[in-house]
N, C-alpha and C. Protein backbone atom coordinates (compact mmCIF):
# COMPACT_ATOMS: atom_id res chain seq x y z
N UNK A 1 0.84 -1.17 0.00
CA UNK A 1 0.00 0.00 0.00
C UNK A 1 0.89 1.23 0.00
N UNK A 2 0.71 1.98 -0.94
CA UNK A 2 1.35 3.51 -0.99
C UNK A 2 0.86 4.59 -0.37
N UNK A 3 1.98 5.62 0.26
CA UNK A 3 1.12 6.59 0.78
C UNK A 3 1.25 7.80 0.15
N UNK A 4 0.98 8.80 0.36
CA UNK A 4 1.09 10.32 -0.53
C UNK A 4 2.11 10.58 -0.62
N UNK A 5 3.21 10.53 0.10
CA UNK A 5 4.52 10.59 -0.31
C UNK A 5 4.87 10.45 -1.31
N UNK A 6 4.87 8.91 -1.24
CA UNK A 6 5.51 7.58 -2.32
C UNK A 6 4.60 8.40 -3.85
N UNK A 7 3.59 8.40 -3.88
CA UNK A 7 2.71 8.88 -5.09
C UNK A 7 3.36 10.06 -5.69
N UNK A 8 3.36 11.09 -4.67
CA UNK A 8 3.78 12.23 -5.03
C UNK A 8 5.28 11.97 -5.49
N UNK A 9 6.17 11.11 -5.26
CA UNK A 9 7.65 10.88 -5.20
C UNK A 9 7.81 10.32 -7.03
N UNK A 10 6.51 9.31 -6.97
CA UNK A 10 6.72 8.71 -8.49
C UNK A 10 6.22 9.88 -9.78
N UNK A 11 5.02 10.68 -9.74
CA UNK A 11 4.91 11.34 -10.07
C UNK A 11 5.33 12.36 -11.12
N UNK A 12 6.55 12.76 -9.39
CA UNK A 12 7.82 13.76 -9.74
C UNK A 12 8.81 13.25 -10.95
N UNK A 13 9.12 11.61 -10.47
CA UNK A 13 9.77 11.17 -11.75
C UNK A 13 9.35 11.08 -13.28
N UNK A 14 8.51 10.75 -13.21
CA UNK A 14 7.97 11.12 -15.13
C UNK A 14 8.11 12.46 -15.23
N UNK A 15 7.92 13.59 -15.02
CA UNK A 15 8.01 14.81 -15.62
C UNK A 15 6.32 15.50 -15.84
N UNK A 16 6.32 16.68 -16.78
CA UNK A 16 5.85 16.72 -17.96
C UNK A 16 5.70 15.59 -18.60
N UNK A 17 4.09 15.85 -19.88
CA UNK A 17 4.34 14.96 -20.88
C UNK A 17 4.70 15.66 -21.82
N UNK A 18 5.20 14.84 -22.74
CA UNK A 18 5.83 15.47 -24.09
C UNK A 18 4.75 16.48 -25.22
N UNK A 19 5.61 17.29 -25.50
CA UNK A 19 4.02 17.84 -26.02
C UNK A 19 3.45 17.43 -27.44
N UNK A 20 3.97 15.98 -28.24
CA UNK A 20 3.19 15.62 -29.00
C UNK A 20 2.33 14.31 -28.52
N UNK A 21 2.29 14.18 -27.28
CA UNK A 21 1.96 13.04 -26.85
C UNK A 21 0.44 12.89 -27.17
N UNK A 22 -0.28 13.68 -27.30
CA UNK A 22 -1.71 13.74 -27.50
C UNK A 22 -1.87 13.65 -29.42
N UNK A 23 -1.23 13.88 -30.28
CA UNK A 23 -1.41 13.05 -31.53
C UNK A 23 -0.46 11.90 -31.64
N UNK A 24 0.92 11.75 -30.99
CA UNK A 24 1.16 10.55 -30.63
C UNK A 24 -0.02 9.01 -30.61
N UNK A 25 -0.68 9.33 -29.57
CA UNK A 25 -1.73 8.58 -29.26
C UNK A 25 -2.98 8.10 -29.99
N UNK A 26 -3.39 9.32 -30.43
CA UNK A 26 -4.14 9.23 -31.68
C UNK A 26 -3.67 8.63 -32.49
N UNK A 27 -2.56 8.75 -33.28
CA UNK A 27 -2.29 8.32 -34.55
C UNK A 27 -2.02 6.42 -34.26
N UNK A 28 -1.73 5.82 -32.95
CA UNK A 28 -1.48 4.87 -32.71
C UNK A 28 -2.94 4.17 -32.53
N UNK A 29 -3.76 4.77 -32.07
CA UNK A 29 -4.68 4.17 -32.34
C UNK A 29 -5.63 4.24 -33.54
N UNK A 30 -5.43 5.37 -34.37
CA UNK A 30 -5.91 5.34 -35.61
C UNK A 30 -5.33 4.33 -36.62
N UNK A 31 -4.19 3.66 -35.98
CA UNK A 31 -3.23 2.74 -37.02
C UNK A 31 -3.74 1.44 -37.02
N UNK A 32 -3.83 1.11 -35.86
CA UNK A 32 -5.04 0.05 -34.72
C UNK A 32 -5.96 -0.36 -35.44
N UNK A 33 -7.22 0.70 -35.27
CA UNK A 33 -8.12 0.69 -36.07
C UNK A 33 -8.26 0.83 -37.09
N UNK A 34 -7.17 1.06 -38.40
CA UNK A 34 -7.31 0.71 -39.51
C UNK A 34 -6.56 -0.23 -40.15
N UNK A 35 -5.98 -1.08 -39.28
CA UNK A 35 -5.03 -2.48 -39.71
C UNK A 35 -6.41 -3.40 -39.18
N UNK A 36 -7.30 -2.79 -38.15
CA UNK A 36 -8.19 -4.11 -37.85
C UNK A 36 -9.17 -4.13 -38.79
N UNK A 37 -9.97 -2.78 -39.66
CA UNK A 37 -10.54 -2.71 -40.55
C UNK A 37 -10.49 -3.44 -41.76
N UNK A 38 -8.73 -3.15 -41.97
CA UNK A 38 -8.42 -4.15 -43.29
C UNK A 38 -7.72 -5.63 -43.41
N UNK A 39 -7.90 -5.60 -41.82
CA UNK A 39 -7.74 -7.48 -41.66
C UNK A 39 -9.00 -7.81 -42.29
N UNK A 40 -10.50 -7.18 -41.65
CA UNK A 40 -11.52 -7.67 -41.79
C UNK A 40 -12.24 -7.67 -43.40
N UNK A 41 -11.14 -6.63 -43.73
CA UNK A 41 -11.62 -6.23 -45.21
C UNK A 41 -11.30 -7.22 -46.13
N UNK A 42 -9.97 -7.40 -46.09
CA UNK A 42 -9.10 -8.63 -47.13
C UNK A 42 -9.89 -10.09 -46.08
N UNK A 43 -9.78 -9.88 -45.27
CA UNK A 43 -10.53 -11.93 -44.83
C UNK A 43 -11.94 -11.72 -45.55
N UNK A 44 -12.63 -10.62 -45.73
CA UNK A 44 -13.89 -11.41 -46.61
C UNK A 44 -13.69 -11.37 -47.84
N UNK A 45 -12.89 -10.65 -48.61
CA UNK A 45 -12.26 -10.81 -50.07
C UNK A 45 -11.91 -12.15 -50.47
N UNK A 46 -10.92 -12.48 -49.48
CA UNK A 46 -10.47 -13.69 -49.36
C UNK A 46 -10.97 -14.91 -49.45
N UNK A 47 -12.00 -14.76 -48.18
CA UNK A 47 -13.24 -15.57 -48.18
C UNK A 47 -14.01 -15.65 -49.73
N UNK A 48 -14.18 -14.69 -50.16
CA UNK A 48 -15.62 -14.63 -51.02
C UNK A 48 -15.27 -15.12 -52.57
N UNK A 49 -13.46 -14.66 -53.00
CA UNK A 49 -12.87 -14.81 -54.05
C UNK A 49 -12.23 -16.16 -54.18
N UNK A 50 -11.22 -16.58 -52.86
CA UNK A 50 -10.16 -17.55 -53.34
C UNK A 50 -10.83 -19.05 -52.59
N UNK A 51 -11.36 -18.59 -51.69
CA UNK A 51 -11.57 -20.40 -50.78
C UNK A 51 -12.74 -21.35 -51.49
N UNK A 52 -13.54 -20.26 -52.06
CA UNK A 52 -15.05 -21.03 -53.08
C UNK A 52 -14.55 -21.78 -54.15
């Protein structure tokens, strides 16, 4: 169990965040969600063209 100290102590160590960290993030999950889009895209291509 931590107390306010300890919290406040870890805190201190990260800093600031960086200041592109907020499209950082975005763009990582916009990458996410469009590699899972076009998994789903090419598996029914796939499906519909080559396995029949």
């Amino acid at each position: 169990m931590t107390n306010g100290k300890e919290e406040i102590h870890q805190e201190s160590l990260l800093g600031e965040p960086e200041p592109w960290e907020s499209w950082e993030t975005k763009l990582v999950l916009y990458s996410l969600v469009i590699g899972a889009v076009g998994l789903v895209v090419l598996g029914a291509l796939v499906n519909a063209f080559i396995l029949p």
